[in-house]
C-alpha atoms as a PDB file:
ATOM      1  CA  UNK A   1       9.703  -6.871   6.197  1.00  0.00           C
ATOM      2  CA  UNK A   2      10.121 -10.388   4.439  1.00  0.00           C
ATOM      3  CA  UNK A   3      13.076 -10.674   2.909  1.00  0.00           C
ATOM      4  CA  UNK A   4      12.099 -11.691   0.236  1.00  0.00           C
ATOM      5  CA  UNK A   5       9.143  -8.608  -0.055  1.00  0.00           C
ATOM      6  CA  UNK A   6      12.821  -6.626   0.616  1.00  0.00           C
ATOM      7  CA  UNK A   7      14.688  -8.440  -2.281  1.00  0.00           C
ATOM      8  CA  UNK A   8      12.428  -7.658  -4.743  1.00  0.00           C
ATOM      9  CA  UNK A   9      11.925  -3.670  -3.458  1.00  0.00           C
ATOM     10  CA  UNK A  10      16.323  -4.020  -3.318  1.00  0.00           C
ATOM     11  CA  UNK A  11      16.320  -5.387  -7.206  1.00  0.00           C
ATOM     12  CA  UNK A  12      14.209  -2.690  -8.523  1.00  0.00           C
ATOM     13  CA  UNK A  13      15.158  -0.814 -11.099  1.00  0.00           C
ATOM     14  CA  UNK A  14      14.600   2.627 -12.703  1.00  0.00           C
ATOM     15  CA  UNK A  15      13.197   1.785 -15.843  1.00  0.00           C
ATOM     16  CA  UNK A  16      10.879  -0.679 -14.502  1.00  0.00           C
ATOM     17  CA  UNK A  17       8.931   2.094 -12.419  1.00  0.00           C
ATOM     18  CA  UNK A  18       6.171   3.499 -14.598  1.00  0.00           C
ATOM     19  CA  UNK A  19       5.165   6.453 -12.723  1.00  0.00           C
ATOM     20  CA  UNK A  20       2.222   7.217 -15.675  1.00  0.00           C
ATOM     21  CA  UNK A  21       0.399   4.092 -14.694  1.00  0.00           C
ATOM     22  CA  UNK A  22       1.540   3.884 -11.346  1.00  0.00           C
ATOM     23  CA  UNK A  23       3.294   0.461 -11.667  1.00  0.00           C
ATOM     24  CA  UNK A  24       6.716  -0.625 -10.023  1.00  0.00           C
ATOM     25  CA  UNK A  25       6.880  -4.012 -12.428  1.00  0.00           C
ATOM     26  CA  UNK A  26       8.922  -6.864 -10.127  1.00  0.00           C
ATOM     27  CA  UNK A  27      11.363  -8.630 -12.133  1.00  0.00           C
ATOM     28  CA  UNK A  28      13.939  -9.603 -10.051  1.00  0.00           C
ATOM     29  CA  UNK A  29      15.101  -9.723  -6.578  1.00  0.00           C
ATOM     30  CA  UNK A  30      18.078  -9.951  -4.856  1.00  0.00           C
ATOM     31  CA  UNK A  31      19.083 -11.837  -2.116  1.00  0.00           C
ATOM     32  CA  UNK A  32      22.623 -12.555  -0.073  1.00  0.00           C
ATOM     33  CA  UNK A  33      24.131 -15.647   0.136  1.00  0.00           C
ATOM     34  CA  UNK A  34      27.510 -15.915   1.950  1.00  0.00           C
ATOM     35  CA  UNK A  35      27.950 -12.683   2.345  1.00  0.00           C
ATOM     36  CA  UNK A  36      27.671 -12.328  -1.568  1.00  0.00           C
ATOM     37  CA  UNK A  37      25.014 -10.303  -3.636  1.00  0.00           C
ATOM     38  CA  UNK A  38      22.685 -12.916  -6.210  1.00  0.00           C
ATOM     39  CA  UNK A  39      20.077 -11.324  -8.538  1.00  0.00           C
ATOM     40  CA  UNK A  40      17.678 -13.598  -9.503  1.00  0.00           C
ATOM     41  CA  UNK A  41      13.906 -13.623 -10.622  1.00  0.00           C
ATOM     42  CA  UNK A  42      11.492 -13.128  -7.643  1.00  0.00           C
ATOM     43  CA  UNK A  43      10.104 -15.659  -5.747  1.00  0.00           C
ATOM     44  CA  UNK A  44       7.403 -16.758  -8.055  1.00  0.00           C
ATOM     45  CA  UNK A  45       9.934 -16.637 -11.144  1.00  0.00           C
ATOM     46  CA  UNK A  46       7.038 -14.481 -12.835  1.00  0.00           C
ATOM     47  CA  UNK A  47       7.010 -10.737 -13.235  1.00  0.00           C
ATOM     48  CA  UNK A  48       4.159  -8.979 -11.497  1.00  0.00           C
ATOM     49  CA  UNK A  49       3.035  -5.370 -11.696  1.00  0.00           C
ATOM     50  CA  UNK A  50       2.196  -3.891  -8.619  1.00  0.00           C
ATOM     51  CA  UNK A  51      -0.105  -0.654  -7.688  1.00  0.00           C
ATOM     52  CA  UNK A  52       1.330   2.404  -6.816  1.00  0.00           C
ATOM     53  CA  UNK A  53      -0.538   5.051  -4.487  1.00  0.00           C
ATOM     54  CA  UNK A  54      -0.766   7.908  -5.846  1.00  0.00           C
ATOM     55  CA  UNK A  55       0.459   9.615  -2.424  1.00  0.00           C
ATOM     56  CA  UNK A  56       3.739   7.649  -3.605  1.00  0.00           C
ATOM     57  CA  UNK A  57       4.184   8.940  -6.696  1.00  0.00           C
ATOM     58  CA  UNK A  58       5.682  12.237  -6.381  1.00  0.00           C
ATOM     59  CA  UNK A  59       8.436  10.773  -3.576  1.00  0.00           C
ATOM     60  CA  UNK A  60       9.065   7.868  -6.287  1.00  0.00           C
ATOM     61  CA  UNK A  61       9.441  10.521  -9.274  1.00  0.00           C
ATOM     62  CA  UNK A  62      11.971  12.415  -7.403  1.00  0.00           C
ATOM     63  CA  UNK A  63      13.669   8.923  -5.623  1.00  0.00           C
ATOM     64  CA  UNK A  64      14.194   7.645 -10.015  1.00  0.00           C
ATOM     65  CA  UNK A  65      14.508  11.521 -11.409  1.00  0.00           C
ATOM     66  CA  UNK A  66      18.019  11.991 -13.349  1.00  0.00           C
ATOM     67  CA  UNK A  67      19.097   8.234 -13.082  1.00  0.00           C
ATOM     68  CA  UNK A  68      19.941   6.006 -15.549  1.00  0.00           C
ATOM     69  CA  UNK A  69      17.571   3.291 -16.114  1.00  0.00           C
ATOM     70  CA  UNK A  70      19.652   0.099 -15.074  1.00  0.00           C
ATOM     71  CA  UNK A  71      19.830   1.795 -11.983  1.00  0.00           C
ATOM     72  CA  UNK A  72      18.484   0.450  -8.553  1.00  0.00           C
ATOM     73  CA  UNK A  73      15.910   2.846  -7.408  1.00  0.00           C
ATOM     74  CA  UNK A  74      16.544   2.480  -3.508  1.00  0.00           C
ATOM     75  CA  UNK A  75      20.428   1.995  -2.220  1.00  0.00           C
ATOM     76  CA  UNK A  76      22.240   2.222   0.598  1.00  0.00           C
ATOM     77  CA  UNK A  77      23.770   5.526   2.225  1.00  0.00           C
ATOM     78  CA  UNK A  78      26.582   4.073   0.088  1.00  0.00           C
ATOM     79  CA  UNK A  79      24.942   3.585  -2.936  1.00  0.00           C
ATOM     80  CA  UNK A  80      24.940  -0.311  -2.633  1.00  0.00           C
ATOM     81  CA  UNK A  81      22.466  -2.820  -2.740  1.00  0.00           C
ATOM     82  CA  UNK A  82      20.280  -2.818   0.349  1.00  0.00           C
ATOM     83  CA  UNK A  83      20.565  -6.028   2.296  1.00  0.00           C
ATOM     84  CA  UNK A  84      17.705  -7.438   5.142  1.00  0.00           C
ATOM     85  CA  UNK A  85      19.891  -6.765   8.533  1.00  0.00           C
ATOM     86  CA  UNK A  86      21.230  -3.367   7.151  1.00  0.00           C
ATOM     87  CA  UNK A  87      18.064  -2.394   6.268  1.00  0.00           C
ATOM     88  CA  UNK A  88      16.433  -2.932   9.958  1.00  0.00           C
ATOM     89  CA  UNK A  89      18.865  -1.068  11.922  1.00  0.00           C
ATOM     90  CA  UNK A  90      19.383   1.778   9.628  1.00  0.00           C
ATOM     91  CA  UNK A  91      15.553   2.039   8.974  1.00  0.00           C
ATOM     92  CA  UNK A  92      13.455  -0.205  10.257  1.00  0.00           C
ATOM     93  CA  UNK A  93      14.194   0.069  13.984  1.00  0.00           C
ATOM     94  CA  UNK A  94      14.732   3.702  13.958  1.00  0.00           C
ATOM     95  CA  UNK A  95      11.432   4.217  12.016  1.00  0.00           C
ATOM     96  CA  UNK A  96       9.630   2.217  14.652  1.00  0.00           C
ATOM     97  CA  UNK A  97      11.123   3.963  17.436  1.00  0.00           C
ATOM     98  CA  UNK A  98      10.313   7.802  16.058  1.00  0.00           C
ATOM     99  CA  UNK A  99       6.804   6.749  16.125  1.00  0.00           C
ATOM    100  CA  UNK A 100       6.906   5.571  19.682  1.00  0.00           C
ATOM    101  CA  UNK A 101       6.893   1.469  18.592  1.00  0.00           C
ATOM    102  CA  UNK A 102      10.728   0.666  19.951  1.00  0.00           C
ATOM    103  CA  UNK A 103      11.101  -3.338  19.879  1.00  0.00           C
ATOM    104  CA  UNK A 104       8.815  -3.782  17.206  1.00  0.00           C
ATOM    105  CA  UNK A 105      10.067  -6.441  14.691  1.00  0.00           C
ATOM    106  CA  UNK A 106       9.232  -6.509  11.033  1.00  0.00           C
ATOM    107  CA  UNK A 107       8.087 -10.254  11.905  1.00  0.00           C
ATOM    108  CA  UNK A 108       5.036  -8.678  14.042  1.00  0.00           C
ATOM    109  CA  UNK A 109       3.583  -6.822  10.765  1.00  0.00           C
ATOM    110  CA  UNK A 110       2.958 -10.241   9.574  1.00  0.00           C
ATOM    111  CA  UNK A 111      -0.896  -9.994  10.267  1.00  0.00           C
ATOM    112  CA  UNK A 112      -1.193  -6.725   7.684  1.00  0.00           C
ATOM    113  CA  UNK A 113       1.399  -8.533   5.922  1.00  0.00           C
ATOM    114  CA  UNK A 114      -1.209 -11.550   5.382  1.00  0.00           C
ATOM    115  CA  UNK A 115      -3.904  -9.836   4.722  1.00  0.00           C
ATOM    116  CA  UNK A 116      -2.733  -8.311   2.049  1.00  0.00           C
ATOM    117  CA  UNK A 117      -0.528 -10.750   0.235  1.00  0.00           C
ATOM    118  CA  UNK A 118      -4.035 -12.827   0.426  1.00  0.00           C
ATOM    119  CA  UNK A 119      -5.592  -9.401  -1.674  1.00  0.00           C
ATOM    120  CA  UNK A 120      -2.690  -9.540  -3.400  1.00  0.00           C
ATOM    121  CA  UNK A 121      -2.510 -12.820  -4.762  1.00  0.00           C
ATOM    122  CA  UNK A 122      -6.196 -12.892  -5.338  1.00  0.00           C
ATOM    123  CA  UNK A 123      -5.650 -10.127  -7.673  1.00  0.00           C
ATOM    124  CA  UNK A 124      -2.404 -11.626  -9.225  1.00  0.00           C
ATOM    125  CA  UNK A 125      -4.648 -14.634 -10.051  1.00  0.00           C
ATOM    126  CA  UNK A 126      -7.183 -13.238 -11.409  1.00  0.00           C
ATOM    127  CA  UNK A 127      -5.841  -9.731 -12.171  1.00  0.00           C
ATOM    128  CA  UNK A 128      -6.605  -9.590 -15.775  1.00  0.00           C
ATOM    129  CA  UNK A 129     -10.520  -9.623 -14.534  1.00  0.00           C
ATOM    130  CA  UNK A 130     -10.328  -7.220 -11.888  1.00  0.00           C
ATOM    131  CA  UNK A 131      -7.143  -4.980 -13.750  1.00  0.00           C
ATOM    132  CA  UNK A 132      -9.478  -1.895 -11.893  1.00  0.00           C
ATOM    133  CA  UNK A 133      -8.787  -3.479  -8.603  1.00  0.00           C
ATOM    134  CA  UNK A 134      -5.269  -2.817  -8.689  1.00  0.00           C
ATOM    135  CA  UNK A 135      -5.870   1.004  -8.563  1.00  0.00           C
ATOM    136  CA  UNK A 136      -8.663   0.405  -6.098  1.00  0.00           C
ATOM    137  CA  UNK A 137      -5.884  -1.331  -3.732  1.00  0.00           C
ATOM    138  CA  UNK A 138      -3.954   1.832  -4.608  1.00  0.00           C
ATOM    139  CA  UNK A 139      -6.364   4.083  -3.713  1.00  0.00           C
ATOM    140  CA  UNK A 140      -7.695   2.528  -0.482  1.00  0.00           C
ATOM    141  CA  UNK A 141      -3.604   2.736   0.101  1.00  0.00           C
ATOM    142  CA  UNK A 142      -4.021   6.935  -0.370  1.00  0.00           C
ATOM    143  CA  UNK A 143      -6.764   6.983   1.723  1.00  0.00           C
ATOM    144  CA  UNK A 144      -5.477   4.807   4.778  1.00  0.00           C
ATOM    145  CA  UNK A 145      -2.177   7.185   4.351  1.00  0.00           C
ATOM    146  CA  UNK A 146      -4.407  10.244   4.637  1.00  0.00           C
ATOM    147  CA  UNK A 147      -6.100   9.271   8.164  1.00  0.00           C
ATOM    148  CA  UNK A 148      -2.650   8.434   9.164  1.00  0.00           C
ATOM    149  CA  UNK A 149      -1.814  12.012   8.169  1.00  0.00           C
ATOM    150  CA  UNK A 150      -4.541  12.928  10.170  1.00  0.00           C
ATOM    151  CA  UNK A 151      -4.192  11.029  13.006  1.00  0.00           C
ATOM    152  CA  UNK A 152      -0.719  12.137  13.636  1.00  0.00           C
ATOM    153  CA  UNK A 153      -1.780  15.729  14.259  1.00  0.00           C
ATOM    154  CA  UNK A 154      -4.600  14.658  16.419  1.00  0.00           C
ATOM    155  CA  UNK A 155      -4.263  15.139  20.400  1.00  0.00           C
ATOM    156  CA  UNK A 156      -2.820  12.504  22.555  1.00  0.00           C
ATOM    157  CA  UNK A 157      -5.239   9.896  23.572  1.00  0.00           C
ATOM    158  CA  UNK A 158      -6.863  10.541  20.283  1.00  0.00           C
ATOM    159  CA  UNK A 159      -4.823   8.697  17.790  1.00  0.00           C
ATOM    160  CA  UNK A 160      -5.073   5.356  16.163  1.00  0.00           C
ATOM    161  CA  UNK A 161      -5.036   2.116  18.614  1.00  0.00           C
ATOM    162  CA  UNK A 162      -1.528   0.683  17.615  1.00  0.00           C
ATOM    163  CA  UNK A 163      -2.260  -2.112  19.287  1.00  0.00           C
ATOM    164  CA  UNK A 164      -4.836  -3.407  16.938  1.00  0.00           C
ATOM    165  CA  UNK A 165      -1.984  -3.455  14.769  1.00  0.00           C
ATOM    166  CA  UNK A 166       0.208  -5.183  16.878  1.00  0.00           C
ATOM    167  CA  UNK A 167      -1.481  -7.970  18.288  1.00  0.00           C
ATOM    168  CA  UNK A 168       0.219 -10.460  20.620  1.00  0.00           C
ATOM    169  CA  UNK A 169       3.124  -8.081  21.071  1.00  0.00           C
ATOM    170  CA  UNK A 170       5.577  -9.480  23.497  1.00  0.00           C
ATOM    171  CA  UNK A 171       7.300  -7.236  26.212  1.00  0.00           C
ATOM    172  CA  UNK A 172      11.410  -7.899  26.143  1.00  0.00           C
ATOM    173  CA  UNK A 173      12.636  -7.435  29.175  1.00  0.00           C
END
């Protein structure tokens, strides 16, 4: 995951997570710098809305349900702010590895990563034209988490290709 895509999921909080409209609203992000914890406005310095499935929205109700609104909506074990390295071996890697992927780096999702943020800022730009789009995106999201529902109960052999997701994957050796 980018870091800063990370600071800005990190800076989140409560009350900015409409769960009627299925909207997270980014107005912040948060970053480390020597070792120290800086909140600051996201990348662009402008606030964005973003769309939430709706396969999301019952995890997120219960993830925000009983806190107080200043709160950050994802933490560490500890309750702390989440920071990039933490993040990847308490998550990430172990994530990747459950699902068979061990080795794969955040950096090798930058193709879906790309795609995206180029749907993404297409519909930041001219969002207030296309404001149906967002819960398009959304849905499409729902859907693509569906098959991946489905494809995880499917026999072996046939499941998705992974490796059209992860093209030009190096071995390590």
């Amino acid at each position: 995951m980018r870091a800063d895509l990370l600071g800005e999921l990190a800076a989140l909080r409560v009350r900015r997570v409409d769960l009627v409209k299925r909207r997270p609203l980014v107005a912040e992000s948060v970053t480390e710098v020597n070792r120290r914890v800086v909140f600051d406005t996201p990348k662009t310095h402008q606030r964005r809305s973003v769309p939430l499935p709706r396969c999301l929205v019952e995890p997120m109700s219960a993830q925000v349900a009983g806190r107080n609104g200043d709160e950050l909506v994802f933490t560490s074990p500890a309750g702390e702010v989440l920071r990039n390295n933490n993040f990847r071996r308490r998550v990430f890697d172990r994530a990747a590895e459950s699902i068979g992927l061990a080795g794969l780096t955040p950096h090798e999702l930058r193709h879906t990563a790309a795609s995206l943020a180029v749907a993404a800022m297409t519909l930041d730009v001219y969002g207030d034209l296309f404001e149906d789009d967002l819960d398009q995106v959304a849905d499409r999201l729902d859907r693509a988490a569906g098959r991946a529902t489905a494809d995880s109960v499917r026999t072996e052999g046939l499941g998705p290709n992974l490796d059209a997701v992860r093209p030009g994957r190096r071995q390590h050796g």
